[in-house]
Protein backbone atom coordinates (compact mmCIF):
# COMPACT_ATOMS: atom_id res chain seq x y z
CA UNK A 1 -6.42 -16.56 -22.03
CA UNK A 2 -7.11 -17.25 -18.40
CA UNK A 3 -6.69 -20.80 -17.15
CA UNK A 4 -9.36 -22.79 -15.94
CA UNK A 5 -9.65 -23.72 -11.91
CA UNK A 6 -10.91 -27.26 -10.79
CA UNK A 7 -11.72 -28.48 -7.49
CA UNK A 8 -11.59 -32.23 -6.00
CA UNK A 9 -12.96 -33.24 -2.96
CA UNK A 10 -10.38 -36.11 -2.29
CA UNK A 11 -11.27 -36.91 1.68
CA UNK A 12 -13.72 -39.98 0.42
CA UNK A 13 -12.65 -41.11 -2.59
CA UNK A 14 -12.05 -38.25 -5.77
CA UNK A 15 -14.88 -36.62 -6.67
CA UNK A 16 -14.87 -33.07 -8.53
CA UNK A 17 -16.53 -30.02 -7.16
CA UNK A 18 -18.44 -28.98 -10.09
CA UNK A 19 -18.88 -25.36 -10.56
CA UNK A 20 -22.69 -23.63 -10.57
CA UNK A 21 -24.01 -20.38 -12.17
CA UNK A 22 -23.86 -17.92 -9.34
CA UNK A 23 -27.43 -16.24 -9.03
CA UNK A 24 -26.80 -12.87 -8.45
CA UNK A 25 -23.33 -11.53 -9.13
CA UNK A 26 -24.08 -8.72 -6.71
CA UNK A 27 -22.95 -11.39 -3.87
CA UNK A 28 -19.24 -10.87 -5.17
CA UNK A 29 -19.50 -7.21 -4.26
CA UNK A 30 -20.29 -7.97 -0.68
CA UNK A 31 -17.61 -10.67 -0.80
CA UNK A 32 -14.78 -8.24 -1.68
CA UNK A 33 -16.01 -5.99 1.26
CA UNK A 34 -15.70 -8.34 3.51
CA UNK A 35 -12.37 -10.01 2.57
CA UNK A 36 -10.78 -7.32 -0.17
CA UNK A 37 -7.88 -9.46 0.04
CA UNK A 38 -9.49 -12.11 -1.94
CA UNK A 39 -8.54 -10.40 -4.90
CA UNK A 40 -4.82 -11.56 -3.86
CA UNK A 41 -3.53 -7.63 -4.09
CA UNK A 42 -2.59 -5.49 -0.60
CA UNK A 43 -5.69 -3.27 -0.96
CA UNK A 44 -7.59 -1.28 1.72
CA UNK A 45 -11.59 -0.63 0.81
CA UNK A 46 -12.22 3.50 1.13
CA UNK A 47 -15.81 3.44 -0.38
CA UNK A 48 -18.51 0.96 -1.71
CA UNK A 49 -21.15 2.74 -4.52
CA UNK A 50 -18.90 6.22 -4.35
CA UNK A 51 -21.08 8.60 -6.41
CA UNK A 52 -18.93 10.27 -9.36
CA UNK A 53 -19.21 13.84 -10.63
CA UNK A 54 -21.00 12.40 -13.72
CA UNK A 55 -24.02 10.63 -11.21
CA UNK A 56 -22.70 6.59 -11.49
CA UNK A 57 -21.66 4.63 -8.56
CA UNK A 58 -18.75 2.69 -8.67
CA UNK A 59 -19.39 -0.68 -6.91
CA UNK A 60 -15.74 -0.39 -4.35
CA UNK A 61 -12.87 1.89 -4.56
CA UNK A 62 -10.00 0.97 -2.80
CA UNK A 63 -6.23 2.31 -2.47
CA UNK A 64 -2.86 0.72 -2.35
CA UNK A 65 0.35 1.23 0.26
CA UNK A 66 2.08 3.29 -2.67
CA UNK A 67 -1.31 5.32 -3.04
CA UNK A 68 -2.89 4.26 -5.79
CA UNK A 69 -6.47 3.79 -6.43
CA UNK A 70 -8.04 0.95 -7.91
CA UNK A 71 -11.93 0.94 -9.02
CA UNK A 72 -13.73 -2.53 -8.59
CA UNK A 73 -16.72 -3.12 -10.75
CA UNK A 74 -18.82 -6.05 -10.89
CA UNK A 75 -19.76 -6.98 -14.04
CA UNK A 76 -23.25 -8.28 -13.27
CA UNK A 77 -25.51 -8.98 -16.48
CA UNK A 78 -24.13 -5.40 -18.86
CA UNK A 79 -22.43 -6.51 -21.63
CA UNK A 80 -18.78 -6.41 -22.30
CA UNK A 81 -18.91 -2.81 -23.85
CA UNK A 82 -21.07 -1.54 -21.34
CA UNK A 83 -18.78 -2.80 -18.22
CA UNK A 84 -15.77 -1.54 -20.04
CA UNK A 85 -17.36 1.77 -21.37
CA UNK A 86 -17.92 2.22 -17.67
CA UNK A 87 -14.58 1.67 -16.40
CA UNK A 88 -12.86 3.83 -18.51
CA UNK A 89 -15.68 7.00 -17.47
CA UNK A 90 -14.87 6.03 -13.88
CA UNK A 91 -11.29 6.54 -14.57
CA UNK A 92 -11.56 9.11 -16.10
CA UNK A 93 -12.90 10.49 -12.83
CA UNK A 94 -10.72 8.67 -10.57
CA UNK A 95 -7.62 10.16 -12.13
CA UNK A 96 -8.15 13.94 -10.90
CA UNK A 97 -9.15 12.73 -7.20
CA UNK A 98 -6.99 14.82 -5.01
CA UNK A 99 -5.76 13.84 -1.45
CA UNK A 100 -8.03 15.65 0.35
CA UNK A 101 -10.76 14.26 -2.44
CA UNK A 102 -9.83 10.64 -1.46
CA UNK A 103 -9.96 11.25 2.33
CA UNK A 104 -13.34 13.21 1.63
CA UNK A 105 -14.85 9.88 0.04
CA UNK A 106 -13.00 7.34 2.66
CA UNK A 107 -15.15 9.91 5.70
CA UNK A 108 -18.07 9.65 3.77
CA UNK A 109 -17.92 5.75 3.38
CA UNK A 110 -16.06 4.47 6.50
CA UNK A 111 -19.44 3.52 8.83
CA UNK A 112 -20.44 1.54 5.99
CA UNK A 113 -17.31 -0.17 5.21
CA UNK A 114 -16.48 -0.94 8.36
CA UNK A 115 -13.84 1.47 9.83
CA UNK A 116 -14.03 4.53 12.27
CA UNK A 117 -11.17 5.70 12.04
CA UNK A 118 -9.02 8.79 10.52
CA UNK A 119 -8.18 7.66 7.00
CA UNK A 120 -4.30 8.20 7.89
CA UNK A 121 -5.01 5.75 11.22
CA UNK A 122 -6.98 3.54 9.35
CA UNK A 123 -4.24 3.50 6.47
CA UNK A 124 -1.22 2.66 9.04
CA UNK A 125 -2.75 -0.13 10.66
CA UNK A 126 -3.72 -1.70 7.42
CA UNK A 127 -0.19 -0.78 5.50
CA UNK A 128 2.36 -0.21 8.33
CA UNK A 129 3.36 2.70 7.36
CA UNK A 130 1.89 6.80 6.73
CA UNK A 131 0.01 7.30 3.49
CA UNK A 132 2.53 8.57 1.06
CA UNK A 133 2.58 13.03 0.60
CA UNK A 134 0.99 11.86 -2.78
CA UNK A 135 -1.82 10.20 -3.49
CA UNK A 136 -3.20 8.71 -6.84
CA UNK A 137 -0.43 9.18 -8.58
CA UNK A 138 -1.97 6.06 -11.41
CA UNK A 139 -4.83 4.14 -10.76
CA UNK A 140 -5.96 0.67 -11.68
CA UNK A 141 -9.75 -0.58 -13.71
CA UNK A 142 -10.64 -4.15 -12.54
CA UNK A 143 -13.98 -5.65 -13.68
CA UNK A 144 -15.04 -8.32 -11.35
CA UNK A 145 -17.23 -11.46 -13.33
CA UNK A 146 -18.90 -14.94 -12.18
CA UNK A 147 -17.64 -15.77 -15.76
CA UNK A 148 -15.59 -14.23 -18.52
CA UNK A 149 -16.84 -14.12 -21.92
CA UNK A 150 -14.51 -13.97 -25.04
CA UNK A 151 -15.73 -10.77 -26.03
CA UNK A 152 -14.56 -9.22 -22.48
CA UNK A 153 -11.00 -10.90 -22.46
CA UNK A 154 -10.91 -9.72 -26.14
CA UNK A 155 -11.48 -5.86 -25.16
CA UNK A 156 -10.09 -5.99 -22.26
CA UNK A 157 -6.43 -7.61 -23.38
CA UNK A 158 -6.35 -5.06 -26.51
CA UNK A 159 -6.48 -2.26 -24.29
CA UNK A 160 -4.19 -3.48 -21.90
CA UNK A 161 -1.91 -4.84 -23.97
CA UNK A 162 -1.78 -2.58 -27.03
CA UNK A 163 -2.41 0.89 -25.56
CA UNK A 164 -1.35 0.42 -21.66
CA UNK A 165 -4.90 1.11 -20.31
CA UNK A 166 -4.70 0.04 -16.44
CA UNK A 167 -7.45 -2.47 -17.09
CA UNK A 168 -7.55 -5.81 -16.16
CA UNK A 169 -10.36 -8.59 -15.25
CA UNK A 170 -11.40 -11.06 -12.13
CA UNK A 171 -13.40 -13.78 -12.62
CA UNK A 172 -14.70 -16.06 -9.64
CA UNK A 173 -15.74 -19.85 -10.26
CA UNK A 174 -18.28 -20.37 -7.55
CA UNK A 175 -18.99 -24.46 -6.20
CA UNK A 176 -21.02 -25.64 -4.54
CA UNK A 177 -20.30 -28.90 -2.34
CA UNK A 178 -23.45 -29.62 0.06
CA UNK A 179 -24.23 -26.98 2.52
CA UNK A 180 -20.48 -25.54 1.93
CA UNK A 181 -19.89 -22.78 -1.06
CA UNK A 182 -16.25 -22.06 -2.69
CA UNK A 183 -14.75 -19.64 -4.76
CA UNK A 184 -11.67 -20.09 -6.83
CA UNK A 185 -10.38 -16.74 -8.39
CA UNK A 186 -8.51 -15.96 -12.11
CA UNK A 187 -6.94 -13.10 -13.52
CA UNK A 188 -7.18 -12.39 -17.24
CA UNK A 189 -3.29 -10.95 -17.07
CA UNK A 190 -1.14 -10.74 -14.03
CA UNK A 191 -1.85 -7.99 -12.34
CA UNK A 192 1.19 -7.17 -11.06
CA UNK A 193 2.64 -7.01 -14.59
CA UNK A 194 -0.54 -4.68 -15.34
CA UNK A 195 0.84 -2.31 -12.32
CA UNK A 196 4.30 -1.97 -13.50
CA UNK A 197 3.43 -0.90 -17.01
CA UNK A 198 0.83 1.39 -16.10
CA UNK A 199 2.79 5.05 -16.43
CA UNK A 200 2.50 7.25 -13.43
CA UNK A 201 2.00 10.93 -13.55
CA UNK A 202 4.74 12.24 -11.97
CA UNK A 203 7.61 11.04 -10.70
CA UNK A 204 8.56 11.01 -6.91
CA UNK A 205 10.71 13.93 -5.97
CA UNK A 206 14.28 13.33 -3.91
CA UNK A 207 14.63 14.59 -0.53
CA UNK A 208 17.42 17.02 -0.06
CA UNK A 209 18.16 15.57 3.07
CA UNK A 210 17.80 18.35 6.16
CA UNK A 211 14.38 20.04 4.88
CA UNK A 212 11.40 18.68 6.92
CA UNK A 213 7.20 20.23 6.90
CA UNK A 214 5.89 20.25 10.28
CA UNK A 215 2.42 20.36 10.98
CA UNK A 216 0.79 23.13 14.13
CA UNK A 217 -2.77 22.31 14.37
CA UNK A 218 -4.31 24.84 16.83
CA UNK A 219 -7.94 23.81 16.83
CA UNK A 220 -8.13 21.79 20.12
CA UNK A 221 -5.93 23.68 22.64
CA UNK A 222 -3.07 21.59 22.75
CA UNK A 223 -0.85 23.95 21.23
CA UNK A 224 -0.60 27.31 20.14
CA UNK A 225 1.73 28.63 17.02
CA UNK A 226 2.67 32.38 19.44
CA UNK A 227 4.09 29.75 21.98
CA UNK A 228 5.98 27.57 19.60
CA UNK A 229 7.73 30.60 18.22
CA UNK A 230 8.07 32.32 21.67
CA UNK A 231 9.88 29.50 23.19
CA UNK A 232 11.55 27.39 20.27
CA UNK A 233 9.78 24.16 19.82
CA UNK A 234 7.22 22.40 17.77
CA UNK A 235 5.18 19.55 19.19
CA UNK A 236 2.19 17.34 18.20
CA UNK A 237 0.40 14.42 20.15
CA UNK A 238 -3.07 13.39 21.29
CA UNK A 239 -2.37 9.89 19.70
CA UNK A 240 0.83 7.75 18.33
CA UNK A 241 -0.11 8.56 14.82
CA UNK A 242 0.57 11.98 15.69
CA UNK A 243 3.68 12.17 17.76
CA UNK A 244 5.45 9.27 15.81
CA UNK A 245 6.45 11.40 13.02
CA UNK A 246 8.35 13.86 14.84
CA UNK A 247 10.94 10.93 16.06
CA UNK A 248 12.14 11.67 12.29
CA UNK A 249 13.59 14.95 13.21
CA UNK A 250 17.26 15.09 14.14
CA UNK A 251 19.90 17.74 15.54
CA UNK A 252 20.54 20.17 12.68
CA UNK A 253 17.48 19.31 10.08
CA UNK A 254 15.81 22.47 9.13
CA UNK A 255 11.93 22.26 9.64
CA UNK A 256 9.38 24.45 8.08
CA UNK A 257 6.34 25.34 10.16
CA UNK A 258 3.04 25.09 8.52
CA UNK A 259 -0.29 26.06 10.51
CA UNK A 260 -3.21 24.41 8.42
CA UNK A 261 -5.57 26.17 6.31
CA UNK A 262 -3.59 29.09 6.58
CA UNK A 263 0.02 28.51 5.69
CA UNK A 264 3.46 28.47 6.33
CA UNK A 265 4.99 30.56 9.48
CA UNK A 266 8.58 29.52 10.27
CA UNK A 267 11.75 27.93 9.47
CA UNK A 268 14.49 26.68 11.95
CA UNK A 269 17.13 24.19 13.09
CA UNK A 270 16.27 21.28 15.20
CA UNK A 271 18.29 21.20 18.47
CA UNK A 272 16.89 17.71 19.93
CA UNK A 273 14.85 15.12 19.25
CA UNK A 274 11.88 15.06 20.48
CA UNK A 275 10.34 14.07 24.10
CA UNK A 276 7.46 13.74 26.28
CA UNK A 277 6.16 17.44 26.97
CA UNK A 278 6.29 16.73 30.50
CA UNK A 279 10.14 16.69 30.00
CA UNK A 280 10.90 19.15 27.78
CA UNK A 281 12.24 21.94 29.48
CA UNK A 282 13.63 25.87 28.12
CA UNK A 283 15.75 28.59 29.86
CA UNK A 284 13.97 31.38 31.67
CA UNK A 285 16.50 33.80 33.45
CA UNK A 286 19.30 31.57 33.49
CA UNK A 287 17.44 28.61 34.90
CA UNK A 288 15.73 25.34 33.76
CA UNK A 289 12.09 25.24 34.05
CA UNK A 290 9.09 22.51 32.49
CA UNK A 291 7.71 24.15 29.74
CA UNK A 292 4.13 23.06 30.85
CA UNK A 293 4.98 25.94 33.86
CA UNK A 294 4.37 28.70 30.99
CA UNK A 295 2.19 27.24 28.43
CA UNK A 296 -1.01 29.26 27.83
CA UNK A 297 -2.43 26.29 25.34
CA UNK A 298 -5.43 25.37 27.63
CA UNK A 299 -4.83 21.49 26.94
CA UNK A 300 -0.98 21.03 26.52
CA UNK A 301 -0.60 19.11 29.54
CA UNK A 302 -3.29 16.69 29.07
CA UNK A 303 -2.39 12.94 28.73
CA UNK A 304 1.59 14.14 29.33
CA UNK A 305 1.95 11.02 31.98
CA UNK A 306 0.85 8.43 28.65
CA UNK A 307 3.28 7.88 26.40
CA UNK A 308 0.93 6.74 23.77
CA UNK A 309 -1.18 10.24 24.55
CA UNK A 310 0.87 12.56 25.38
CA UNK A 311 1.91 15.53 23.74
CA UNK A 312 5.95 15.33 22.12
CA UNK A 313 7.87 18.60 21.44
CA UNK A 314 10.91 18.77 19.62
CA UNK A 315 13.54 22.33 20.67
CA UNK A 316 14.15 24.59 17.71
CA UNK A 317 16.33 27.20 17.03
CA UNK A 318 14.01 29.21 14.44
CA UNK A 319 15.66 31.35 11.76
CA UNK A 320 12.60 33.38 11.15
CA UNK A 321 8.94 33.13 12.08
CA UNK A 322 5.83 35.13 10.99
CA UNK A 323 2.52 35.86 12.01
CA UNK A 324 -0.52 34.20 11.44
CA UNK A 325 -1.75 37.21 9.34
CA UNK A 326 1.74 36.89 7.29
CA UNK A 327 1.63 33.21 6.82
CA UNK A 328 2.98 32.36 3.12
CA UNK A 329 0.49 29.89 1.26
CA UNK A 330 0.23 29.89 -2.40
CA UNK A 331 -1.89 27.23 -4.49
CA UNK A 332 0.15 24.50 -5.22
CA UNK A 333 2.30 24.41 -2.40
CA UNK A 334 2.70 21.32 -0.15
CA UNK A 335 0.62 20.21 2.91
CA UNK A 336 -0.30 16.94 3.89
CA UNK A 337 -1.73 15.38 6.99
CA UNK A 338 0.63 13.89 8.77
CA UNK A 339 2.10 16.06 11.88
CA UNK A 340 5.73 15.82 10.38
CA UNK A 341 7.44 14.60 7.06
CA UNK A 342 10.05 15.49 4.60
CA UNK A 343 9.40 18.34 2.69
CA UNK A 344 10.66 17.39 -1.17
CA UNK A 345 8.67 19.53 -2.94
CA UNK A 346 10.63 21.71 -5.21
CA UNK A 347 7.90 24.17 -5.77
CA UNK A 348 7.46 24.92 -1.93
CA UNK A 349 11.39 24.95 -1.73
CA UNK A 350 11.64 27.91 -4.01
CA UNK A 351 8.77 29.63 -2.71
CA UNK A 352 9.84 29.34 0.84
CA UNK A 353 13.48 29.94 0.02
CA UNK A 354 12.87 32.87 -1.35
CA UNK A 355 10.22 34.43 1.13
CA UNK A 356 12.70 33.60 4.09
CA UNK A 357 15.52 35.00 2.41
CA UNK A 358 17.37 31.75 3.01
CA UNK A 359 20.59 30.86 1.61
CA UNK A 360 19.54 27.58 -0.32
């Protein structure tokens, strides 16, 4: 049983704030997109009326720093069954939205919530920190109510409580003081408590330590996989959120190359970390020369005086690289957005183990 909220104006005298009937719940939805940290969790907004497979609209979806989703639903004037009959049909959705599902929705959503970003830009600067190589591995059902009835509480607590259903409930008190207008928030349970008993899917796999995915993206001309391969490096850039991640590479990880949407193309050692393109240089005929002298890439150079911008390479000593045409990509196997990352994934491991004949 939630407890009740009282306010008292105390700056003339003690008078209490009395509470009013808010007119139109619909107001809280607009609240929560402006300020989603009302609800008191870390949340970032990725769409507001997101259209499920089944044809309803959930009122806000939103995501967590560990990557889990959590579907906000105004309770407006449906009764208790009918919010909670909802809920559990948008989880039921919810829980088999993929990464590239999630980003998909956040694209489609982002003018109207407010961003313009990439959703793994927008997801750093709200979070400090890249979206992890899962996403959605549980997910969280919060109605969102001017007022809780017993009947909701009732449902909502058995569930909960009884049969670990990630549901929990909101409700807002709304005063009204003169001109000014408050809101004073409640949770039927904690719901950090709700979190940690909700199971997850899967568990997080460990990191062996030296095995690292690296991302080539081709598409704009700032690098090319031939040239990577030809001259033993890997690079990424155009942006911090790109050439951050390769500052995790160090002098003897192994990296495996992946070139997107068609698979994976080489494995090797990393010799040094990375730097500024501009200063990375490679051995032609026994002497030193820039690697921007030989680059075909049309747009390799570009930005290399910003250090924000410009494009980072990192030397490798590849073991074996393939072709485009020979790239290995089977369903199931790991790829993510970010430009590098440590590849844990046991079920790429084997696969690429096996196809590059390496020794573990």
């Amino acid at each position: 049983m939630p407890i009740e909220t009282g306010i008292w104006r105390i700056d003339n005298g003690v008078s209490r704030v009395n509470a009013v009937r808010m007119d139109n719940e619909a107001k809280l939805e607009e609240v929560l997109l402006q300020d989603i940290d009302i609800l008191g969790l870390d949340l970032m907004v990725i769409g507001r009326q997101v259209t499920t497979a089944f044809g309803k609209r959930i009122d806000l979806l939103a995501i967590n720093e560990e990557g889990n989703l959590y579907v906000v639903e105004v309770k407006r004037d449906r009764t208790p069954r009918e919010v909670v009959a909802q809920l559990l049909d948008y989880g039921s959705w919810v829980k088999k939205l993929t990464y590239q599902e999630i980003v998909n929705i956040y694209e489609a959503h982002k003018t109207i919530i407010g961003f313009n970003k990439k959703f793994e830009e927008e997801f750093y600067d709200r979070f400090g920190q890249n979206p992890p190589e899962s996403l959605n591995e549980s997910h969280q059902l919060i109605i969102v109510a001017s007022q809780l009835d017993s009947s909701s509480e009732r449902i909502v607590s058995y569930l909960s409580e009884d049969y670990n259903v990630p549901i929990n409930a909101v409700f807002f008190s709304y005063f009204k003081d003169g001109t000014a207008e408050y809101l004073t928030r409640t949770w039927l349970m904690n719901p950090n408590e709700v979190a940690i008993n909700t199971p997850s899917r899967s568990k997080e796999e460990k990191w062996n330590g030296q095995d690292f995915y690296v991302a080539i993206g081709e598409d704009n001309g700032h690098r090319n996989w031939d040239e990577c391969a030809k001259y033993g490096y890997v690079s990424g850039g155009q942006g911090k959120w790109y050439s951050k991640t390769l500052h995790q590479l160090f002098p003897g990880a192994r990296i495996f190359a992946y070139l997107p949407n068609k698979g994976y193309v080489g494995v090797g050692i990393v010799e040094e970390t990375a730097v500024m393109i501009k200063d990375f240089t490679i051995e032609i005929d026994g002497k030193q020369q820039p690697l921007l002298s030989v680059l075909e890439a049309p747009r390799a150079g570009e930005n290399s005086d910003n250090p924000e911008l410009s494009e980072y390479a990192v030397k490798v000593k590849w073991i074996k690289t393939l072709s485009r045409e020979e790239a290995i990509r089977e369903k199931g196997m790991f790829a993510n957005q970010n430009t590098a990352c440590k590849l844990k994934n046991k079920f790429t491991l084997e696969i690429l183990t096996k196809a590059f004949a390496l020794e573990d």
